[in-house]
C-alpha atoms as a PDB file:
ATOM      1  CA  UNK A   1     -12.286  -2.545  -4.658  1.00  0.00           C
ATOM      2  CA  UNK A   2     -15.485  -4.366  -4.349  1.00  0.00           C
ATOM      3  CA  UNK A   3     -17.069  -6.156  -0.960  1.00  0.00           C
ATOM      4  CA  UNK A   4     -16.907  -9.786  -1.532  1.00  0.00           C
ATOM      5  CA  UNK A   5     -20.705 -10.130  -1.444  1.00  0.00           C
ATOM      6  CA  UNK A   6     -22.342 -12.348  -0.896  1.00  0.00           C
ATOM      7  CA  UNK A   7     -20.308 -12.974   1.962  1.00  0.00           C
ATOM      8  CA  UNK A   8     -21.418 -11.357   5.292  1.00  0.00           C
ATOM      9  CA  UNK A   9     -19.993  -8.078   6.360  1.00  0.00           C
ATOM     10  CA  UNK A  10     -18.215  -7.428   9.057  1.00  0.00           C
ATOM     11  CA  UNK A  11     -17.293 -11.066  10.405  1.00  0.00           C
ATOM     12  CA  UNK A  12     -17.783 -11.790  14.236  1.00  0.00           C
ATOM     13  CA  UNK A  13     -13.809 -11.248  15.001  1.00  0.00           C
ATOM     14  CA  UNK A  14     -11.448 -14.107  14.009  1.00  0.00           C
ATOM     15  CA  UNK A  15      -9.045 -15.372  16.920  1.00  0.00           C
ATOM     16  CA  UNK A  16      -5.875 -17.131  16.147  1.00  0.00           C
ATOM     17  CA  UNK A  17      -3.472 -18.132  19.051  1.00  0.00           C
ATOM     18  CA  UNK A  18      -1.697 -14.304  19.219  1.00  0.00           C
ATOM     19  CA  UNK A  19      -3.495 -12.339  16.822  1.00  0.00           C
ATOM     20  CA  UNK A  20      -7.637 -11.145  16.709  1.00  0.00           C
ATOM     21  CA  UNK A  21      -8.752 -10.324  13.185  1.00  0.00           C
ATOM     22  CA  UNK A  22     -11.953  -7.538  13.872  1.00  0.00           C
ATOM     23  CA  UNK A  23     -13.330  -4.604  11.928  1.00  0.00           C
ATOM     24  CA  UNK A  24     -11.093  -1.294  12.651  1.00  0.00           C
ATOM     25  CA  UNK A  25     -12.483   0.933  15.906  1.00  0.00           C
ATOM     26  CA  UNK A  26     -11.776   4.276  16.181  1.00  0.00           C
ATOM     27  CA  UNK A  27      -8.596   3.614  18.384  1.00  0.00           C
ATOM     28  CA  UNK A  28      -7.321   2.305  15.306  1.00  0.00           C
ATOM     29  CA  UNK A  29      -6.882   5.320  13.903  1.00  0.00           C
ATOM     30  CA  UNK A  30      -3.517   6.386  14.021  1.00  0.00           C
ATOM     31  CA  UNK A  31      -1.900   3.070  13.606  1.00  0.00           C
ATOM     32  CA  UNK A  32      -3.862   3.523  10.553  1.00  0.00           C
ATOM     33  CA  UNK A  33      -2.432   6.385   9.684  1.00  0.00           C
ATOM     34  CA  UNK A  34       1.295   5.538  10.538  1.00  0.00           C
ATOM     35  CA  UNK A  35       0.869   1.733   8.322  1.00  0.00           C
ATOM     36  CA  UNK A  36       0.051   3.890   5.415  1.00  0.00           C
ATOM     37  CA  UNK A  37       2.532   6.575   5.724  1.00  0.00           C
ATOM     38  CA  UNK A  38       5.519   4.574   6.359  1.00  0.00           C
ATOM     39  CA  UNK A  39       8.165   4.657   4.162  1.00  0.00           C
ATOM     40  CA  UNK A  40       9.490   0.990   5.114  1.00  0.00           C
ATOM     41  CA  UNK A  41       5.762  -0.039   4.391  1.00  0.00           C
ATOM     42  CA  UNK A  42       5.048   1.592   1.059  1.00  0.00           C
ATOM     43  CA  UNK A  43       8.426   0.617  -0.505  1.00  0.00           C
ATOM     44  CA  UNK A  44       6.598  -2.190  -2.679  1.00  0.00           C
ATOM     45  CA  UNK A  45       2.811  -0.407  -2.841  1.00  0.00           C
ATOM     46  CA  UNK A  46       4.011   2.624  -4.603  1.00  0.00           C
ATOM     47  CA  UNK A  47       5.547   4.689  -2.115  1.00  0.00           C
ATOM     48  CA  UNK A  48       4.424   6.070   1.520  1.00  0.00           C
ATOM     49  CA  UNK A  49       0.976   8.102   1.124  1.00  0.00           C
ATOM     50  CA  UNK A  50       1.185  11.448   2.220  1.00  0.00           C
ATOM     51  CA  UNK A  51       0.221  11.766   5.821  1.00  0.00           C
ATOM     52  CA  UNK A  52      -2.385  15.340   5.351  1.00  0.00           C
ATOM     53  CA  UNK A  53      -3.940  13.409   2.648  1.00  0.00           C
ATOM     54  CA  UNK A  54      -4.126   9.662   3.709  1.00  0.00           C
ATOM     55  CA  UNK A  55      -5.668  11.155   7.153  1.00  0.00           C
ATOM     56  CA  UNK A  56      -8.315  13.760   4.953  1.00  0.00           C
ATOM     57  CA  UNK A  57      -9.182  10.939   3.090  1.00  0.00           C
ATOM     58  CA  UNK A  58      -9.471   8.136   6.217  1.00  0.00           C
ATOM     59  CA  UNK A  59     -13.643   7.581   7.064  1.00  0.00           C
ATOM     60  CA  UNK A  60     -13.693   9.076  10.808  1.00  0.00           C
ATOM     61  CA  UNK A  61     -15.012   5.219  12.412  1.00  0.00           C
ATOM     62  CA  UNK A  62     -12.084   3.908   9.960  1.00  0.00           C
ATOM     63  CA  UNK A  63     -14.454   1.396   8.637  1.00  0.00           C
ATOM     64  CA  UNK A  64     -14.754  -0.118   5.131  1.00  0.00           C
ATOM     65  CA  UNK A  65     -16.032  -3.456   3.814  1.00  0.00           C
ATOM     66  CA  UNK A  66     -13.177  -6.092   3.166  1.00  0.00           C
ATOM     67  CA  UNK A  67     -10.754  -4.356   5.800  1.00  0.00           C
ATOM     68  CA  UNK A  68      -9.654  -6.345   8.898  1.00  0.00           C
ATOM     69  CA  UNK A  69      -7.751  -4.908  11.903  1.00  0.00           C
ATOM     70  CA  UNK A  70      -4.911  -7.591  13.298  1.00  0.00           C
ATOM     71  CA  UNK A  71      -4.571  -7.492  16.731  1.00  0.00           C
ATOM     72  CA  UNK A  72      -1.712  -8.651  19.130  1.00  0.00           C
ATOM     73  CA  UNK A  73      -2.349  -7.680  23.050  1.00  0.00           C
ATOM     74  CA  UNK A  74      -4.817  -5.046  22.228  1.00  0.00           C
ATOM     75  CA  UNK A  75      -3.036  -2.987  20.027  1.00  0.00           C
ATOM     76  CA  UNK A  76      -3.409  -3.098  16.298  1.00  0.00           C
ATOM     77  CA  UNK A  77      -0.347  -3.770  14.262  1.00  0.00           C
ATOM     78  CA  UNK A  78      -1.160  -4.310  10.936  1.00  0.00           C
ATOM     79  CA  UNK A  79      -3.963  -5.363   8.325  1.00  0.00           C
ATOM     80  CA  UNK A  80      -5.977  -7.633   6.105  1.00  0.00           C
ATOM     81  CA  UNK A  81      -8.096  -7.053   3.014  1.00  0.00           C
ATOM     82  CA  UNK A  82     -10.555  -9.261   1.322  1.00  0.00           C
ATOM     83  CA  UNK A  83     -11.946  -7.290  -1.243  1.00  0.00           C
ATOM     84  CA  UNK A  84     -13.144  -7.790  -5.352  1.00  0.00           C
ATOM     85  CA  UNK A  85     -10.501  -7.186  -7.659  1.00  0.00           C
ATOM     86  CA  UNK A  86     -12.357  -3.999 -10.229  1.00  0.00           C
ATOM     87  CA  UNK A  87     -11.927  -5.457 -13.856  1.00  0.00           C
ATOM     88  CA  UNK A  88     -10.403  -2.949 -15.258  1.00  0.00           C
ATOM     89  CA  UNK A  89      -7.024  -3.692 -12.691  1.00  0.00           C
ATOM     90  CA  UNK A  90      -4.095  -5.886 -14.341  1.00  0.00           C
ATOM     91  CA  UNK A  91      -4.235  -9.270 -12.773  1.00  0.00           C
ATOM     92  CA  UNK A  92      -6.935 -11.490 -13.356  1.00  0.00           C
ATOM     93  CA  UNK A  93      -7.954 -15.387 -14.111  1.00  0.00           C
ATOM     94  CA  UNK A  94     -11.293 -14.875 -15.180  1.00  0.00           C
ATOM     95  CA  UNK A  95     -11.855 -12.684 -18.571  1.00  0.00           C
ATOM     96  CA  UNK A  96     -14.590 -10.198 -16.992  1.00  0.00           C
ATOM     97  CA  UNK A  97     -12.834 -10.312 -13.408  1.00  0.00           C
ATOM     98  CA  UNK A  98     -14.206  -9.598  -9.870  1.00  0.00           C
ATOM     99  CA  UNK A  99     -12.130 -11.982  -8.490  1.00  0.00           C
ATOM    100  CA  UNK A 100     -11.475 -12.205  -4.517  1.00  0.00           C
ATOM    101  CA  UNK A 101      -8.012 -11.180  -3.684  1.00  0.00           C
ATOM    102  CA  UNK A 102      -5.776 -11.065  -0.474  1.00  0.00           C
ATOM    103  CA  UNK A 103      -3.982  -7.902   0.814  1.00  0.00           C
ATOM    104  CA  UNK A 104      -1.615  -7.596   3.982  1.00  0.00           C
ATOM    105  CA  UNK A 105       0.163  -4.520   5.370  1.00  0.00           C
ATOM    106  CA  UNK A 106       1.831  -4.922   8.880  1.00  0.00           C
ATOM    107  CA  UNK A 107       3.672  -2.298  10.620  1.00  0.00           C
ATOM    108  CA  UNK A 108       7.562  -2.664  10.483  1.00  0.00           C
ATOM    109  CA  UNK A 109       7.534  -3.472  14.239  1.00  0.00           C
ATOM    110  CA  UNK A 110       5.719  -6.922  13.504  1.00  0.00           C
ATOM    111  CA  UNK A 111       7.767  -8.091  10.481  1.00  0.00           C
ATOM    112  CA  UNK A 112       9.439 -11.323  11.064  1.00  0.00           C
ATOM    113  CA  UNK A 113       7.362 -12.772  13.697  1.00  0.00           C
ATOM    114  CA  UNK A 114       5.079 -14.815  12.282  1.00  0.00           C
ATOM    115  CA  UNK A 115       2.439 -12.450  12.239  1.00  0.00           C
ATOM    116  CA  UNK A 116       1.527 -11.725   8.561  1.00  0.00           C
ATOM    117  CA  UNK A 117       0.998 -15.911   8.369  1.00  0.00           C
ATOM    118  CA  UNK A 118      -1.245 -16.281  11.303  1.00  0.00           C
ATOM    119  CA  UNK A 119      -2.863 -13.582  10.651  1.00  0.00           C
ATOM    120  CA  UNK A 120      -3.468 -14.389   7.040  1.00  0.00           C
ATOM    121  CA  UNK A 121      -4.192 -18.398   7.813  1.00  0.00           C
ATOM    122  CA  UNK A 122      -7.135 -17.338   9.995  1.00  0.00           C
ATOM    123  CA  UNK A 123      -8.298 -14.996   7.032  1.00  0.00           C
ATOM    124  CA  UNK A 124      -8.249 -17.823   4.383  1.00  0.00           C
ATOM    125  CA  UNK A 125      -9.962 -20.617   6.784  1.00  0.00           C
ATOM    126  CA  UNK A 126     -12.789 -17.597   6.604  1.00  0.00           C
ATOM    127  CA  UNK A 127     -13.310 -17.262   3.093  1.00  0.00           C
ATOM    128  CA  UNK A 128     -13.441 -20.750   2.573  1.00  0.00           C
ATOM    129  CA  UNK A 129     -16.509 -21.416   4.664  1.00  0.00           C
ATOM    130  CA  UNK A 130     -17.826 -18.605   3.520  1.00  0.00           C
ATOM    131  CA  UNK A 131     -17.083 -18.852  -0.188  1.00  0.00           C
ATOM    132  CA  UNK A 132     -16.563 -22.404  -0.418  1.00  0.00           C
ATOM    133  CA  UNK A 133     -15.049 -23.411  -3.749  1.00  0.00           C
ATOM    134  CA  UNK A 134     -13.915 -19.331  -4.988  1.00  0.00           C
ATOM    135  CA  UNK A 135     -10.233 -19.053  -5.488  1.00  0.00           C
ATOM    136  CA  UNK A 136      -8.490 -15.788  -4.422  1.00  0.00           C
ATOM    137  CA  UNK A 137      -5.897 -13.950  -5.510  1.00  0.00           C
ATOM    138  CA  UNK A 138      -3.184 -12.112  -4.366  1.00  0.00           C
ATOM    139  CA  UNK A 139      -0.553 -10.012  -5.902  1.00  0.00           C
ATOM    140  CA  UNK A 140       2.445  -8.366  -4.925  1.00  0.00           C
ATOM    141  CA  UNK A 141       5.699  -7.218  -6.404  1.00  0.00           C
ATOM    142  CA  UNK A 142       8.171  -9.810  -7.616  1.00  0.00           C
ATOM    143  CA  UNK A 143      11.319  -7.681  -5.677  1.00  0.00           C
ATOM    144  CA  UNK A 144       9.021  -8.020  -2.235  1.00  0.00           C
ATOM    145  CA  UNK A 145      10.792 -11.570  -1.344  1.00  0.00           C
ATOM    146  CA  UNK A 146       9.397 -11.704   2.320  1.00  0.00           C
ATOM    147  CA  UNK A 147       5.858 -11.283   0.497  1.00  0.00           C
ATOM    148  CA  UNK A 148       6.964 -14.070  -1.982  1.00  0.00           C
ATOM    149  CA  UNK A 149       7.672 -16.364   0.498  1.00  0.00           C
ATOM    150  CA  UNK A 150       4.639 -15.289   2.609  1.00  0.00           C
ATOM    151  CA  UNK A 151       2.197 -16.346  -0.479  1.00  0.00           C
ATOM    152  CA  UNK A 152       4.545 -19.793  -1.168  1.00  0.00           C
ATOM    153  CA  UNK A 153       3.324 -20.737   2.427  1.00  0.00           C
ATOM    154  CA  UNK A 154       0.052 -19.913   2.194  1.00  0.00           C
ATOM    155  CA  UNK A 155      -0.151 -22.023  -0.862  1.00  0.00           C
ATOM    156  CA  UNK A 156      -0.752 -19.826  -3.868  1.00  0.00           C
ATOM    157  CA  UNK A 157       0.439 -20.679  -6.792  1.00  0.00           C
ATOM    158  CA  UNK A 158       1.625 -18.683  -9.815  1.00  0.00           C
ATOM    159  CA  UNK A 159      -1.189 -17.698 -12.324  1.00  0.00           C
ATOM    160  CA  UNK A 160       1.252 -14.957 -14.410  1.00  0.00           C
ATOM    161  CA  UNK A 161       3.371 -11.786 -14.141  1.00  0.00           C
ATOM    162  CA  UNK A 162       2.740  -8.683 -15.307  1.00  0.00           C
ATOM    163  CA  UNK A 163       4.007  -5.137 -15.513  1.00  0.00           C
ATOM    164  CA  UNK A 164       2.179  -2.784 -13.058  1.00  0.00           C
ATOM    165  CA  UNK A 165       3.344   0.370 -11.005  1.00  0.00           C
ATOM    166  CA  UNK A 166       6.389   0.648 -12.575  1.00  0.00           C
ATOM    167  CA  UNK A 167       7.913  -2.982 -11.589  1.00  0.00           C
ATOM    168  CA  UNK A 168       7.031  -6.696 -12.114  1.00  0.00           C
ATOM    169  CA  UNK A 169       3.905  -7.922 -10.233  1.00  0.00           C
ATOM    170  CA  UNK A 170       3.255 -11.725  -9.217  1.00  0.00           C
ATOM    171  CA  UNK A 171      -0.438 -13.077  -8.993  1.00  0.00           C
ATOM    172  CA  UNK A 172      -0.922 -16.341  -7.066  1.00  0.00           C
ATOM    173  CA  UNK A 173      -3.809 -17.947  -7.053  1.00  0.00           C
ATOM    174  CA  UNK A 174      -5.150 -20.162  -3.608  1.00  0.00           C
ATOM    175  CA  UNK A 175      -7.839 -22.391  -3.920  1.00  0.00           C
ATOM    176  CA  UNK A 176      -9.978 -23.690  -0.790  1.00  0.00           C
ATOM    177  CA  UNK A 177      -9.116 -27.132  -2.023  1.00  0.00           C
ATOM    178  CA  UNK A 178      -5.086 -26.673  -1.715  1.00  0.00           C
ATOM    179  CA  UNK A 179      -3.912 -27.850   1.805  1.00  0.00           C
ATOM    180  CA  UNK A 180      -1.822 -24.877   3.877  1.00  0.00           C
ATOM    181  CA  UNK A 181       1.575 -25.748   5.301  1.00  0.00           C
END
């Protein structure tokens, strides 16, 4: 995954009415590690990632371009990614690619409580001032129906579905221009 250049890298943190959106911190770090290892959380990204590895593999400041930490009461439970989509993944709109996509992981602790929606709101209101006009993408399995749901509210819209990972995928597609429930 790409940096969505040119947008600006990290943004100043985003603030919803529960949730702060801010580059990872170091005390980050094992919720990190326990999102990405969870079985309950991997179920529909290919599995849980072994712990040894995922934590070999995790940059020690547990920064990268495109990741935000979501915050509720000064604790991070969960994540969201804004990131260029390589060309050579399944799942595009444009022939060449490097589209902007949407990603969300929350730990299972914060499922069903509105969190994944504020947190992703506050997310899309940001790339759309600072990428006015790009459409993103987001794609998730077809079996995932809380994630489903999540991108009907949001507004994306089907673009296709395709055969990735074993299981069906669905791509949505959000424009700046559609209106958010």
């Amino acid at each position: 995954m790409a940096h969505l250049v040119p947008a600006p890298w990290p943004p100043p943190p985003i603030r919803t009415e529960r949730l702060v959106l801010r580059e990872p911190e170091p005390r980050d770090r094992q919720a990190l590690i326990d999102l990405f290892t969870s079985v309950e959380v991997g179920t529909y990204i290919g599995g849980a990632r072994p712990r040894d590895d995922f934590e070999l593999g995790l940059p020690e400041d547990n920064r990268r371009p495109g990741l935000l930490a979501v915050e509720l009461n000064g604790t991070m439970i969960g994540i969201v990614t804004l990131d260029r989509l390589d060309p050579d993944q399944k799942g595009h709109i444009r022939p060449n690619g490097n589209e902007a996509a949407l990603g969300y992981l929350f730990l299972p602790g914060a499922w069903g409580k509105g969190y994944a929606t504020e947190a992703c709101r506050a997310a899309l209101d940001w790339f759309a001032a600072v990428l006015p006009g790009e459409p993103l993408l987001l794609s998730t399995q077809t079996a995932n129906e809380a994630s489903m749901r999540l991108a009907t509210r949001l507004g994306f819209t089907e673009a296709e579905r395709y055969q990735d990972w074993g299981a069906e995928q669905w791509l949505g597609v959000w424009s700046p221009h559609h209106q958010i429930d």
